[in-house]
Each structure stands twice: as C-alpha cells, then as structure tokens.
Protein backbone atom coordinates (compact mmCIF):
# COMPACT_ATOMS: atom_id res chain seq x y z
CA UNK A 1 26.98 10.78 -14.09
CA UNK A 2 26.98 10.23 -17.92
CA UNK A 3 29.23 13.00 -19.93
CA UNK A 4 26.08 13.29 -22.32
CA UNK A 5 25.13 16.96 -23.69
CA UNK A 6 21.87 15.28 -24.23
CA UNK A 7 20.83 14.42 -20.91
CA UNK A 8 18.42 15.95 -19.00
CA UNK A 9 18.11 16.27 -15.51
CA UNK A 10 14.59 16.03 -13.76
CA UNK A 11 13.62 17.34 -10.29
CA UNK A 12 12.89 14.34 -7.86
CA UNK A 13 9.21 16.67 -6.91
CA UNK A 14 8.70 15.99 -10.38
CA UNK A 15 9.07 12.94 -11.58
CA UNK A 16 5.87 11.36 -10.67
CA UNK A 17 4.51 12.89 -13.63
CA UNK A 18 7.15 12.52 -16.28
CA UNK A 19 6.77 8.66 -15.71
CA UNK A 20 3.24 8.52 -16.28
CA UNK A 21 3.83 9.73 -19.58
CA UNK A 22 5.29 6.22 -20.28
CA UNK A 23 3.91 2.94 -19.24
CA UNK A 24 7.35 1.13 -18.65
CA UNK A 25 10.45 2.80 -16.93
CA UNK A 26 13.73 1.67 -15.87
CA UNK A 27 15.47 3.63 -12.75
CA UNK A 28 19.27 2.65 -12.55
CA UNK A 29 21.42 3.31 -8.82
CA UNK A 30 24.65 2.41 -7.94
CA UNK A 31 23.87 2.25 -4.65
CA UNK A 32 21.04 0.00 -2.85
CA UNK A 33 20.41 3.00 -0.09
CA UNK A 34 20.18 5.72 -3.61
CA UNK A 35 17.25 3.29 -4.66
CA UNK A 36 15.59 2.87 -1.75
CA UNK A 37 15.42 6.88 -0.65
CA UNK A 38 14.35 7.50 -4.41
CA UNK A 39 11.54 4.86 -4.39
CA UNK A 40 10.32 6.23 -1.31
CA UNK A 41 10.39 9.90 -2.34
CA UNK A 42 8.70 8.32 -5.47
CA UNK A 43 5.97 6.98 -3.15
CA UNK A 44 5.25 10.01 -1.16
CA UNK A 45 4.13 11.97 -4.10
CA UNK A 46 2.16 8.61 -5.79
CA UNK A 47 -1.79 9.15 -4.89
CA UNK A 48 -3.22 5.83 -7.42
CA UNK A 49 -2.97 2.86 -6.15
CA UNK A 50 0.96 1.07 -6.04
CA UNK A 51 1.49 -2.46 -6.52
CA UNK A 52 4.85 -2.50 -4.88
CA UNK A 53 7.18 -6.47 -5.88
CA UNK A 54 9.72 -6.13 -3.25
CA UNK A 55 12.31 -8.22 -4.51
CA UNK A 56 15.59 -6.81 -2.10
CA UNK A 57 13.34 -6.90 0.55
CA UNK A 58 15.04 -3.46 1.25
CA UNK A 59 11.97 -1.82 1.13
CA UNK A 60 10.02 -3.69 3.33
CA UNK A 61 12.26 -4.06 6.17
CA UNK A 62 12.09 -0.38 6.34
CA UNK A 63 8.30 -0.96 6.64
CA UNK A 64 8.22 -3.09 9.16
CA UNK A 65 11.11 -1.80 10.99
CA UNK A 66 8.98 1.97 11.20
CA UNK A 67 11.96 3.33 9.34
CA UNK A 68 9.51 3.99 6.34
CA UNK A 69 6.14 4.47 7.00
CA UNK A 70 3.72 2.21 4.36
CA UNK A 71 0.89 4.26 2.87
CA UNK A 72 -2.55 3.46 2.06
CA UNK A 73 -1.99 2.95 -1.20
CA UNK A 74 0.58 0.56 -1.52
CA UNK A 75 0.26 -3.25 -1.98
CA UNK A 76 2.98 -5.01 -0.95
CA UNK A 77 4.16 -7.78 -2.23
CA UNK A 78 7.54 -9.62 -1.23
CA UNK A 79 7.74 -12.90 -3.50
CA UNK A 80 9.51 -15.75 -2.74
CA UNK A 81 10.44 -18.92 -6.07
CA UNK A 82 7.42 -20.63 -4.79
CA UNK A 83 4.34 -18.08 -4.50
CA UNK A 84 6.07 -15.63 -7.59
CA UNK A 85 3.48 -16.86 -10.61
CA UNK A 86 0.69 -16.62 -7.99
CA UNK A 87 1.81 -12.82 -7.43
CA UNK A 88 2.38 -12.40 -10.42
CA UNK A 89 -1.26 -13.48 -11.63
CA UNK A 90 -2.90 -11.13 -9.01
CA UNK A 91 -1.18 -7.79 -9.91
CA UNK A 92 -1.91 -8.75 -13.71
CA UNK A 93 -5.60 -8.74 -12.56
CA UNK A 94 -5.03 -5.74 -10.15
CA UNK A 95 -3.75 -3.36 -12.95
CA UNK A 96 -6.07 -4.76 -15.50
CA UNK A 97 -8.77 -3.62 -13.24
CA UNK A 98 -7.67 -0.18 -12.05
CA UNK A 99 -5.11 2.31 -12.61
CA UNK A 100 -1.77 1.71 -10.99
CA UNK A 101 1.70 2.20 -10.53
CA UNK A 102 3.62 -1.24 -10.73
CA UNK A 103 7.14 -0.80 -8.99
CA UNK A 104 9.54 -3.93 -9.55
CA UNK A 105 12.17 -3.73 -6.77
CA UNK A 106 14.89 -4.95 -7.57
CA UNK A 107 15.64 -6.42 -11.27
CA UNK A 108 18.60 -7.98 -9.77
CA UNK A 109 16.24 -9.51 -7.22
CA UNK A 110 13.89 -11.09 -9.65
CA UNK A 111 16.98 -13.01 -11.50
CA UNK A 112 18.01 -14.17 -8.19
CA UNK A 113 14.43 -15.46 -7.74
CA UNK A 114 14.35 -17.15 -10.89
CA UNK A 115 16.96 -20.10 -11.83
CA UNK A 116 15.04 -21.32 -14.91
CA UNK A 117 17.78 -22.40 -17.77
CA UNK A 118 16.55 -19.08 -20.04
CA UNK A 119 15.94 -16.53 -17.12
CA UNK A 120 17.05 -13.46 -19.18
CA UNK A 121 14.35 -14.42 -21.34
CA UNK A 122 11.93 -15.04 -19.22
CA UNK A 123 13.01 -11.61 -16.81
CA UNK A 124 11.92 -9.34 -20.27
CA UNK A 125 8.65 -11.75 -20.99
CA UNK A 126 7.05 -10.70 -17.02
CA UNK A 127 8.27 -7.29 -17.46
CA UNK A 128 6.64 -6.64 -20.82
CA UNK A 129 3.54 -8.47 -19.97
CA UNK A 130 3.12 -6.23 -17.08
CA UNK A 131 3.83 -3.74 -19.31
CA UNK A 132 0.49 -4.86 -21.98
CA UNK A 133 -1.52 -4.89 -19.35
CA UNK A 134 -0.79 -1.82 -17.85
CA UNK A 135 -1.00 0.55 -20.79
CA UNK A 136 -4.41 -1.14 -21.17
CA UNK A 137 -5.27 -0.09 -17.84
CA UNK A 138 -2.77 3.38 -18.62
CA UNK A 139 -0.57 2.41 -15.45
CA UNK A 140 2.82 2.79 -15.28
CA UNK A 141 5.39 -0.61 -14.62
CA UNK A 142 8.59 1.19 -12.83
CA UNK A 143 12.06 -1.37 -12.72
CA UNK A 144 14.64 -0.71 -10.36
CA UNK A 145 17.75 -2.04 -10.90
CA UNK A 146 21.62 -1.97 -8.96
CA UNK A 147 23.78 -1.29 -11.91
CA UNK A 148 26.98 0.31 -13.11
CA UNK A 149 27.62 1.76 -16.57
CA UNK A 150 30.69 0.61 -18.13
CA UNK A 151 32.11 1.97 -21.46
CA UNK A 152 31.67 -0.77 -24.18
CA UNK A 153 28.50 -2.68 -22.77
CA UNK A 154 26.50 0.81 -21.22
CA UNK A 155 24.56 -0.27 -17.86
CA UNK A 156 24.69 -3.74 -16.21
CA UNK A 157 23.26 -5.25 -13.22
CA UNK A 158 25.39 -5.25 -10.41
CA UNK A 159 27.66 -7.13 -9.08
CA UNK A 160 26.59 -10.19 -12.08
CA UNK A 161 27.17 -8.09 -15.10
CA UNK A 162 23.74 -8.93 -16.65
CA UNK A 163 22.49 -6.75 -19.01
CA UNK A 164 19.18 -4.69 -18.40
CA UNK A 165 16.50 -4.79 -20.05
CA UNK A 166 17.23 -3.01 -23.01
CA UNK A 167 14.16 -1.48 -25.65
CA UNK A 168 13.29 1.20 -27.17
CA UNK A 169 9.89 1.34 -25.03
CA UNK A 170 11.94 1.89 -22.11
CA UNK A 171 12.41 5.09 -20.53
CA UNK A 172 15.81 4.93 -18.54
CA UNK A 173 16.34 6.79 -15.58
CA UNK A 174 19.53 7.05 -13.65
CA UNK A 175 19.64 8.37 -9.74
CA UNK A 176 22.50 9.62 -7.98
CA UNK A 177 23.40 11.09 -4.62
CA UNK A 178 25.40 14.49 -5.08
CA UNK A 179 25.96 16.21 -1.55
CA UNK A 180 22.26 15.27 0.28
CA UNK A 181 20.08 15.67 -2.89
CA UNK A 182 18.95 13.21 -5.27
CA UNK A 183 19.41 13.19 -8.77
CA UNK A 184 17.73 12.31 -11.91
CA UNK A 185 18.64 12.13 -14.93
CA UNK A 186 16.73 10.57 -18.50
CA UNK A 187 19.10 8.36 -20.29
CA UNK A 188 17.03 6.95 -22.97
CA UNK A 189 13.14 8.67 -23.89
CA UNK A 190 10.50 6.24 -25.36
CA UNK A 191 9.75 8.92 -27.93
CA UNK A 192 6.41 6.70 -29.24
CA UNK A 193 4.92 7.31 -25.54
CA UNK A 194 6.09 11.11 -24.49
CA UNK A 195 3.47 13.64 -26.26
C-alpha cells in the first residue's frame, strides 16, 4: 500500500457509488486473482446494465466454468485482433443509448490485442472515446489493469513496464488483499467530476 497521509480508503460495499461519481476510473492489482474477486464483488452490487471487454479472459472462464455466476445484466464481450473495432462500435452505440457501466478487463490485455506501431496512443484514444460517450449517456468506463508501483515512474503495467493511462480525469483506484478482505484505496480524485 502507498505511504500517503492523503489516501483514503473506501469500503468494497461501497464503491459502486463512489465510481459513478466519475465517468472514467482506473482500478490497479498486483495480483490477477485481487482483480478478478474485486470485479466480481463490483458486479454483485452493479443493478444498470454492464458492458463487460474481457480482455484476460479471466473473467469469463470463471463464467463458463460456474465458478462465477454471470448476471442478467452483464454483456459480455471477449475480443479477439480481428472482431475488436466491431466490439468496439457496438458498446459505443450500447452506452450512447442507455446508461451503463463499461468495465475494460484487462489494460494489459488490450495492448496485447493491439500490435499497431503507436499502440500507447491508440490504448488512451478507445479509452477516452468510451469515456465521451459515456458521460453523454452519464455511464461510468472502469479500467483494470495488473500493475506495480515503483518509486520514480509511480504505477506500470505488469510484467511490460508500460505506463497507465495517466490524466487528470482519471480516478485511480488501487486493490489489495490484506488477511481475506479486500482493499481500496483512491490514489488520484478527478476533482472536476466528484461534487
């Protein structure tokens, strides 16, 4: 955990609504299993509709395997480099249409996807046009990343050493395990959003 006196810590039962107070959020894990049981606490308390980009595929093995059961209101999507633009286009019209939660699982997973000569370019470009259109529609766009903090650079994607998505729009969340209870805590506020 961060050694900042500013940091807050927010109660996994809670946190549902303390991200829709901000259309784009980053959650950062250093472990793949931390991620998946907080996305799925996440999802038990979501009641709109969830647009769920399964990147890791982590997710939906746990679906399919009955590990995780897959509510009603999640639409899941598990892109591969061919059929990505096509997905992309229908949750654009999905969240233009109707409130939503977006959640992008992994951002490590959608660099993989992507092998375009500028992908850390093109990685912000989707996540901020997901992010117009849902504040149009006041949804929420949710990015989970694998990372690790490290003391001159601050978080990075695990294991590459890409560096998130960084903005001052952002809200940045980081889970951790501590004994069998998750933790939250706020990194970085997008002051313009929280009221």
């Amino acid at each position: 955990m961060d050694k900042n006196p500013d940091q807050r810590t927010i109660q996994v039962n809670k946190v549902e609504k303390y991200l829709e107070q901000n259309t784009l959020s980053s959650i950062l894990c250093k472990e793949p299993f931390v991620k998946a049981a907080f996305l799925s606490e996440l999802i038990k308390q979501i009641e709109t509709p969830i647009v769920y980009i399964d990147f890791d595929l982590l997710y939906t093995g746990y679906c399919k395997a009955g590990i995780i059961e897959k509510k009603e209101n999640v639409s899941l999507f598990y892109p591969d480099k061919d059929g990505w633009k096509q997905i992309l286009e229908k949750v654009l019209v999905m969240i233009s249409n109707k409130k939503s939660v977006v959640i992008i699982d992994s951002l490590n997973g959608l660099y993989n996807l992507l092998d375009e000569k500028d992908v850390g370019r093109l990685v912000n470009t989707y996540i901020m046009l997901l992010a117009f259109v849902a504040r149009e529609s006041n949804s929420t766009v949710l990015f989970a990343s694998i990372g690790r903090k490290k003391k001159q650079e601050g978080w990075v994607l695990s294991p590459t050493g890409r560096h998130i998505l960084d903005s001052n729009l952002i809200t940045k969340l980081s889970v951790e395990r501590h004994n069998s209870e998750l933790q939250l805590n706020v990194l970085q506020e997008n002051v313009s959003e929280v009221s």
